[in-house]
Protein backbone atom coordinates (compact mmCIF):
# COMPACT_ATOMS: atom_id res chain seq x y z
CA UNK A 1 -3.32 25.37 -24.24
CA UNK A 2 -0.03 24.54 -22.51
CA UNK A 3 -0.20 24.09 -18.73
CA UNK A 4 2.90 22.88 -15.90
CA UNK A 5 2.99 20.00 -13.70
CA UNK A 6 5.75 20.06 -11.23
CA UNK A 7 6.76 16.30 -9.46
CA UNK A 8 8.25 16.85 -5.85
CA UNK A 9 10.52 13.35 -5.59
CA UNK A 10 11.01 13.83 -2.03
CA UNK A 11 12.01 11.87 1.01
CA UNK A 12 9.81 11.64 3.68
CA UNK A 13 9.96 10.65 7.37
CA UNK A 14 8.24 7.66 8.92
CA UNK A 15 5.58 8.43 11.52
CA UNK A 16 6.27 12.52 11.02
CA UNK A 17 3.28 13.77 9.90
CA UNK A 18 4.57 17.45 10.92
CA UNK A 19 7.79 17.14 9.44
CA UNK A 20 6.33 15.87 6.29
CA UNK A 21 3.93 18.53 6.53
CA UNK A 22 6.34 20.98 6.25
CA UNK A 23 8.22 19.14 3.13
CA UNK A 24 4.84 19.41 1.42
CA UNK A 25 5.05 23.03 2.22
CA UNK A 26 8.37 23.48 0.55
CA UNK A 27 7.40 21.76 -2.59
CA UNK A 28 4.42 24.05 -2.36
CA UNK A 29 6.56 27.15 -2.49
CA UNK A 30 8.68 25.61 -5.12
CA UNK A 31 5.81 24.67 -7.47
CA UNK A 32 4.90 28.98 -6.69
CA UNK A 33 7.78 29.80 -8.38
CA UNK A 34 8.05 27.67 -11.17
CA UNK A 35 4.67 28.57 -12.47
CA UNK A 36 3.08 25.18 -12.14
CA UNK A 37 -0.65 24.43 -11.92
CA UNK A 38 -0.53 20.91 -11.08
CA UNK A 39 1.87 19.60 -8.03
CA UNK A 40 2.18 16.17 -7.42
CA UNK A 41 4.03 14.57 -4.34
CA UNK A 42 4.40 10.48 -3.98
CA UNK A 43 2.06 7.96 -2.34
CA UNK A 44 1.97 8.37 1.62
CA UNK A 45 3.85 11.66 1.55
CA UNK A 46 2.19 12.70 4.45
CA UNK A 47 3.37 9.43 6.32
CA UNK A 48 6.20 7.32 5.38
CA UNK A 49 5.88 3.96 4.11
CA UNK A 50 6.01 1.31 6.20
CA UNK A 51 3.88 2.34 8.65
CA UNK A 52 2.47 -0.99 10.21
CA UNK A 53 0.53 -0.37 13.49
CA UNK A 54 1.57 3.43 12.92
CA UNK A 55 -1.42 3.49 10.34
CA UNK A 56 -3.99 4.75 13.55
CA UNK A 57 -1.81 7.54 14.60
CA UNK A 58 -0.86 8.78 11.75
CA UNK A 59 -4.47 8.48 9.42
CA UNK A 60 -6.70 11.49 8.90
CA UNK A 61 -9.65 12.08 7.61
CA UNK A 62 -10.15 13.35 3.70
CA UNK A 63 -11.38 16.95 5.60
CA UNK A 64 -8.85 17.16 7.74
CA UNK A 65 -7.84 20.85 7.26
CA UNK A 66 -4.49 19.50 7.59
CA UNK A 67 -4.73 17.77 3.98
CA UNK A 68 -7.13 19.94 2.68
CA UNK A 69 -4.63 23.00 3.52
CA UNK A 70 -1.76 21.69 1.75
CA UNK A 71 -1.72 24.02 -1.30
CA UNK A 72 -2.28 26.90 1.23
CA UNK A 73 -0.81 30.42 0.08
CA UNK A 74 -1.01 29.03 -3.59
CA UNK A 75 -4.43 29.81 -4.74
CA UNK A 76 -5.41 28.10 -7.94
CA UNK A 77 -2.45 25.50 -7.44
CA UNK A 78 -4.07 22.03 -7.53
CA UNK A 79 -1.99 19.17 -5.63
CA UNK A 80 -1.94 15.41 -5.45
CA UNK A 81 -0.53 14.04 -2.63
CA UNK A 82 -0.68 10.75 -0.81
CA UNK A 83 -1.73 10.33 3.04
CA UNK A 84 -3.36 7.49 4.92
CA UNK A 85 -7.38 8.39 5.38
CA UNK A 86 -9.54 7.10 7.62
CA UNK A 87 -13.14 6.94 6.54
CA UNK A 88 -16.38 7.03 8.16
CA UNK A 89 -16.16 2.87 9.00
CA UNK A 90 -13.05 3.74 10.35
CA UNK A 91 -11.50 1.94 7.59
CA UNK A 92 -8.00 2.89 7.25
CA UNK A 93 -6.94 3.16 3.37
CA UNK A 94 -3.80 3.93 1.53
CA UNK A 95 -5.19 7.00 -0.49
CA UNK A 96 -4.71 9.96 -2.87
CA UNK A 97 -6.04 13.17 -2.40
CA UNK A 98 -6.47 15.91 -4.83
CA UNK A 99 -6.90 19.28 -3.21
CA UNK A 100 -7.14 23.16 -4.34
CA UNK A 101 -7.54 26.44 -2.22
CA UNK A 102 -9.00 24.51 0.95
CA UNK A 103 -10.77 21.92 -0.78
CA UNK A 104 -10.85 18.53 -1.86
CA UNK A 105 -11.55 18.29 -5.78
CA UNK A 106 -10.57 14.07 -5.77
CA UNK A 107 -10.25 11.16 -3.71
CA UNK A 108 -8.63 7.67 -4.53
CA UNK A 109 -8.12 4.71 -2.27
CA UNK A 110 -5.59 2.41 -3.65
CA UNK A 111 -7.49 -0.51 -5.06
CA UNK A 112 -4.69 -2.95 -5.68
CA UNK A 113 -2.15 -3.56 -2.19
CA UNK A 114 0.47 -5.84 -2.48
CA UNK A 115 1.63 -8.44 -0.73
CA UNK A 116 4.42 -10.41 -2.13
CA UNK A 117 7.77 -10.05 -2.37
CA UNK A 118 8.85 -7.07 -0.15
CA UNK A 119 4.86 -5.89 0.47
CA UNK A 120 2.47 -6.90 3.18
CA UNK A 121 0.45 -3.53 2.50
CA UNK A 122 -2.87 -5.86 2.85
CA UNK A 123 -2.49 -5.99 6.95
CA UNK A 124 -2.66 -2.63 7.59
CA UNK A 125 -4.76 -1.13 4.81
CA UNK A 126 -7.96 -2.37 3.10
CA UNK A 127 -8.98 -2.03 -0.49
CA UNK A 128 -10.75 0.62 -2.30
CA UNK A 129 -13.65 -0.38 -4.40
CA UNK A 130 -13.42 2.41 -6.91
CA UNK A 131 -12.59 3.94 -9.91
CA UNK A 132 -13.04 7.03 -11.18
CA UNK A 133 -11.55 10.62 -12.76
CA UNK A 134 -11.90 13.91 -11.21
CA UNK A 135 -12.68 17.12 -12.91
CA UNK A 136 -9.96 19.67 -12.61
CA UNK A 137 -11.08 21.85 -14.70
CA UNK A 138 -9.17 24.02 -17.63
CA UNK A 139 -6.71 23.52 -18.82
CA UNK A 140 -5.74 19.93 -17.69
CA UNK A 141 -9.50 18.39 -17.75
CA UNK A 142 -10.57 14.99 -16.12
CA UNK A 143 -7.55 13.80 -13.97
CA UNK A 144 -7.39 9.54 -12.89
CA UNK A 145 -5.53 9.10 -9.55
CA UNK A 146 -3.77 5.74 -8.99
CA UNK A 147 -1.58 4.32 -6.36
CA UNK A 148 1.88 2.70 -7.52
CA UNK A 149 0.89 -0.83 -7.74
CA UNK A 150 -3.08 0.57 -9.25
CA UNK A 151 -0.89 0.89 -12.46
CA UNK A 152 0.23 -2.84 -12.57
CA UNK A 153 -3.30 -4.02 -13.17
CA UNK A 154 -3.69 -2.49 -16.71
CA UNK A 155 -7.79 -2.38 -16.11
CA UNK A 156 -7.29 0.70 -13.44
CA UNK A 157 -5.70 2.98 -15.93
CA UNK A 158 -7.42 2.40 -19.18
CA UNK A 159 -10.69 2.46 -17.35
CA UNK A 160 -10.00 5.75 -15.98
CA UNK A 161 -9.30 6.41 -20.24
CA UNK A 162 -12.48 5.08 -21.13
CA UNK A 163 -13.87 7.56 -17.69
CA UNK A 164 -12.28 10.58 -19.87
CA UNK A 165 -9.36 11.23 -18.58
CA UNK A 166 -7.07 13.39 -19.63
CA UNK A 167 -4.09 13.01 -17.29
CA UNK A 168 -3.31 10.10 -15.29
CA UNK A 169 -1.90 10.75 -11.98
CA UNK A 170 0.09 8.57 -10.44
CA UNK A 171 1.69 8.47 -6.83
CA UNK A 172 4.50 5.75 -6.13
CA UNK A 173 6.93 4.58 -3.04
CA UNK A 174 8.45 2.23 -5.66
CA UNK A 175 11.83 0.29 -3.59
CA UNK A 176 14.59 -1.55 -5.14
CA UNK A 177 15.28 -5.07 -4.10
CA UNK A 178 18.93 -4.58 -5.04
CA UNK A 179 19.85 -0.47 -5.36
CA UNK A 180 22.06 -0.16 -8.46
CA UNK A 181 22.13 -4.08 -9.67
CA UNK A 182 21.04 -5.15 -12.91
CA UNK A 183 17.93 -6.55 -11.32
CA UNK A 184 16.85 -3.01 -9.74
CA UNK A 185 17.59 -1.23 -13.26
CA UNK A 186 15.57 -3.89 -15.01
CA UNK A 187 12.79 -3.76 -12.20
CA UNK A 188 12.79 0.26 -13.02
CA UNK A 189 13.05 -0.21 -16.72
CA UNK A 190 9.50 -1.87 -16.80
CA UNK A 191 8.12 0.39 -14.98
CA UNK A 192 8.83 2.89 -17.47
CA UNK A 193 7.92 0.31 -20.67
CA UNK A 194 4.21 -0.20 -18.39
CA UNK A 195 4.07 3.28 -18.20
CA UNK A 196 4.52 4.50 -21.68
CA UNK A 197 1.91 1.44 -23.06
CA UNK A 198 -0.41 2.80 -21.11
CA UNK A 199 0.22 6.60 -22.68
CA UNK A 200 0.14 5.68 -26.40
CA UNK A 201 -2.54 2.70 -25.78
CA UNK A 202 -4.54 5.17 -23.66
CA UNK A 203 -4.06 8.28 -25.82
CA UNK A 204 -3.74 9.84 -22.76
CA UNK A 205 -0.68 11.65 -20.90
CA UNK A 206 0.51 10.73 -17.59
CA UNK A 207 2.70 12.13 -14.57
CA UNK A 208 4.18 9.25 -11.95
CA UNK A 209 5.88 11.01 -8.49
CA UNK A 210 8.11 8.40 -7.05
CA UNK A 211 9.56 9.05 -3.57
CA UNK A 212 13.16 8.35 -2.72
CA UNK A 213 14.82 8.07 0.72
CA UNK A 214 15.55 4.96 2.81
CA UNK A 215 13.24 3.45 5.67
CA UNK A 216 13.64 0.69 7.42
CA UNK A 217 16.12 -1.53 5.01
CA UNK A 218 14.05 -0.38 1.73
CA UNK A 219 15.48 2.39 -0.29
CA UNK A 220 13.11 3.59 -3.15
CA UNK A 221 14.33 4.77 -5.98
CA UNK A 222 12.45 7.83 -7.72
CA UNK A 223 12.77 8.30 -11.43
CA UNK A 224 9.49 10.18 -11.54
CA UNK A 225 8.72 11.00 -14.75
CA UNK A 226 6.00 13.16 -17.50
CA UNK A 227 4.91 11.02 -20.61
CA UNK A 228 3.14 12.76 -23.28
CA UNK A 229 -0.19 11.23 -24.95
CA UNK A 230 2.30 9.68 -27.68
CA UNK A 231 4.02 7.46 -25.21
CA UNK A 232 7.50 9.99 -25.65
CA UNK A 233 8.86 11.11 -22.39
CA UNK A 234 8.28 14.90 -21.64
CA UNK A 235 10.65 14.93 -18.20
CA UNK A 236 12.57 12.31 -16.13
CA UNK A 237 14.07 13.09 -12.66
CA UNK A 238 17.33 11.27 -11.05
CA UNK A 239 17.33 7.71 -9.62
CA UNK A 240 17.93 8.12 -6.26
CA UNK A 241 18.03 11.39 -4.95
CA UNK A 242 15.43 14.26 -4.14
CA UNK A 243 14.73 16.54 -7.00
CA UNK A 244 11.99 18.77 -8.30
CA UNK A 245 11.14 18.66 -12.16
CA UNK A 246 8.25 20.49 -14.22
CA UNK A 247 7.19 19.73 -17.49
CA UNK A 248 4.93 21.26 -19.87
CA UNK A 249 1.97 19.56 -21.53
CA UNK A 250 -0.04 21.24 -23.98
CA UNK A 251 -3.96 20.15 -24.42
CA UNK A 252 -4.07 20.53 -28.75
CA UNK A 253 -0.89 17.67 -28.27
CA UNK A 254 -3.72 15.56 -26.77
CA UNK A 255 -6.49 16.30 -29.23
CA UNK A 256 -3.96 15.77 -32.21
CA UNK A 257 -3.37 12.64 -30.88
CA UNK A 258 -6.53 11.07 -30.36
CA UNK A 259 -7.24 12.45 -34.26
CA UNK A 260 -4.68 10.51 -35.46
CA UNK A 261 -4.73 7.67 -33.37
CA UNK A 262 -8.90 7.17 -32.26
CA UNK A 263 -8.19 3.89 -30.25
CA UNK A 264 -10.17 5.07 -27.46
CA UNK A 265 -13.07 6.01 -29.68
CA UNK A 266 -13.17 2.71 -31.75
CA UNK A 267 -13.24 0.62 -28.55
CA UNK A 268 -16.26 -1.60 -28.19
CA UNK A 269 -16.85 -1.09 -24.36
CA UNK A 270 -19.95 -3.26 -25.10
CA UNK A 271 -18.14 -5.92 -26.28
CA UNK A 272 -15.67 -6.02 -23.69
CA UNK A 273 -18.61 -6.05 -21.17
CA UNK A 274 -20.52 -8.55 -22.75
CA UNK A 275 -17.27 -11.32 -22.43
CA UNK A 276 -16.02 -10.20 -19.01
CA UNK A 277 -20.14 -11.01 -18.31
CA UNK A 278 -18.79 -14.28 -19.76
CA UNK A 279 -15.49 -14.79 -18.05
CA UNK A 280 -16.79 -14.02 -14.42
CA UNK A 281 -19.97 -16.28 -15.21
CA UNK A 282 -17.31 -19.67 -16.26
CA UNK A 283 -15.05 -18.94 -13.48
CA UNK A 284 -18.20 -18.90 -11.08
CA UNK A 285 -19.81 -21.82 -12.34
CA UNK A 286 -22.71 -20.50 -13.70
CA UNK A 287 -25.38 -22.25 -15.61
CA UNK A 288 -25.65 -20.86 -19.50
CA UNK A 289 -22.62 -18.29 -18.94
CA UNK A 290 -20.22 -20.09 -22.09
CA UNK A 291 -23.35 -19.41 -24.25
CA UNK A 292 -24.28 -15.96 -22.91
């Protein structure tokens, strides 16, 4: 069964919720047209980036009916889109929401924040201590959110492969040190190596939204993409500019797949346990854990 998922690689404003709002609502309309059940839009579309001690005024909560109306008009039309929540400890996290006809179907708080290099994402956000997939139902299954940096700790998406995923979601604000140098195209070139690893190691297919845009000396670059299950690449958008791109995954692709290539069913999960059990109880000193 063959379903759409339309990326939205769109610019947003810093500090605008309203304004970004309304780009949501366009990309909304767009995904209408083009048939496609699954939108995605890129991590802290709701925002901006560098927010700093904008996070307060800008956060909402996951039932905010301003998030949880974003697919309004569009009924059946699932999107992921990226926001700053708030949370009952008034915790302020950099976080992915999944959301259909008024309500929230998945949450993911990005578990991994930078800071080195350009980041300092640490300050202003704190850490999620979860991972998990969401059911989305038929035709596209169990979905794993992740938050641009989640996917350079390999663990975060192959555990949300082991949690049955069958899509892997993920939102980016990706910038470029150096727009257009050999650097930036190499910096954007692993990114797509790490992401089509993860496909074929995974047996599992995966959409990345990238924003583009400038803000405040960073320019991001988009290149949002669709891999299939295999690893091959099903759509790419432009570096650089806004664009809106569907692309078509089909669910017996997936199953053929995982036929021919069972990695994820000959995986010894109990194994794996047993010497992380191992790894954490050397690197915390405890007594017996080498012979555990």
């Amino acid at each position: 069964m063959e379903y759409r998922i339309g990326l939205a690689q769109v610019e947003t404003r810093l500090g605008d919720v309203d304004t970004n709002l309304e780009i949501a609502a366009g990309a909304v309309r767009r995904a209408s047209t083009e048939g496609v059940q699954l939108l995605v839009l890129p991590e802290l579309a709701l925002t901006g980036y560098l927010l700093q001690d904008l996070v307060p005024e800008v956060a909402m909560r996951a039932d905010d009916p301003r998030l949880l109306g974003v697919a309004a008009g569009v009924p059946g039309l699932l999107v992921a889109v990226g926001f700053v929540e708030e949370t009952d400890e008034h915790r302020y996290c950099n976080s992915a929401a999944l959301v259909r006809d008024g309500a929230l179907v998945g949450l993911h708080r990005k578990v991994y924040l930078p800071t080195y290099g350009l980041f300092d994402e640490g300050r202003f956000t704190r850490t999620g201590d979860r991972i998990r997939t969401h059911d989305a139902g038929m035709p596209i299954g169990r979905i794993g959110l992740s938050v641009c940096e989640d996917f350079w700790h390999a663990s975060l998406p192959m555990l949300q492969a082991f949690d049955g995923a069958s899509l892997l979601v993920n939102l980016a604000a990706g910038p470029s040190r150096a727009p257009g140098s050999s650097a930036g195209l190499a910096a954007i070139s692993s990114w797509h190596k790490m992401q089509d690893t993860y496909a074929l190691l995974g047996t599992v297919p995966l959409a990345f939204c990238n924003r583009v845009g400038n803000e405040e000396g960073l320019t991001f670059w988009g290149g949002s993409r669709i891999v299939a299950a295999d690893g091959s690449a099903v759509v790419q958008a432009p570096l650089w500019e806004e664009a809106f791109v569907v692309g078509t995954l089909d669910t017996d692709d997936l199953r053929m797949t995982r036929y021919g290539l069972p990695i994820l069913a000959d995986e010894r999960l109990e194994l794996v346990r047993r010497e992380l059990d191992r790894i954490i109880g050397e690197r915390a000193g405890i007594d017996g854990a080498a012979d555990s």
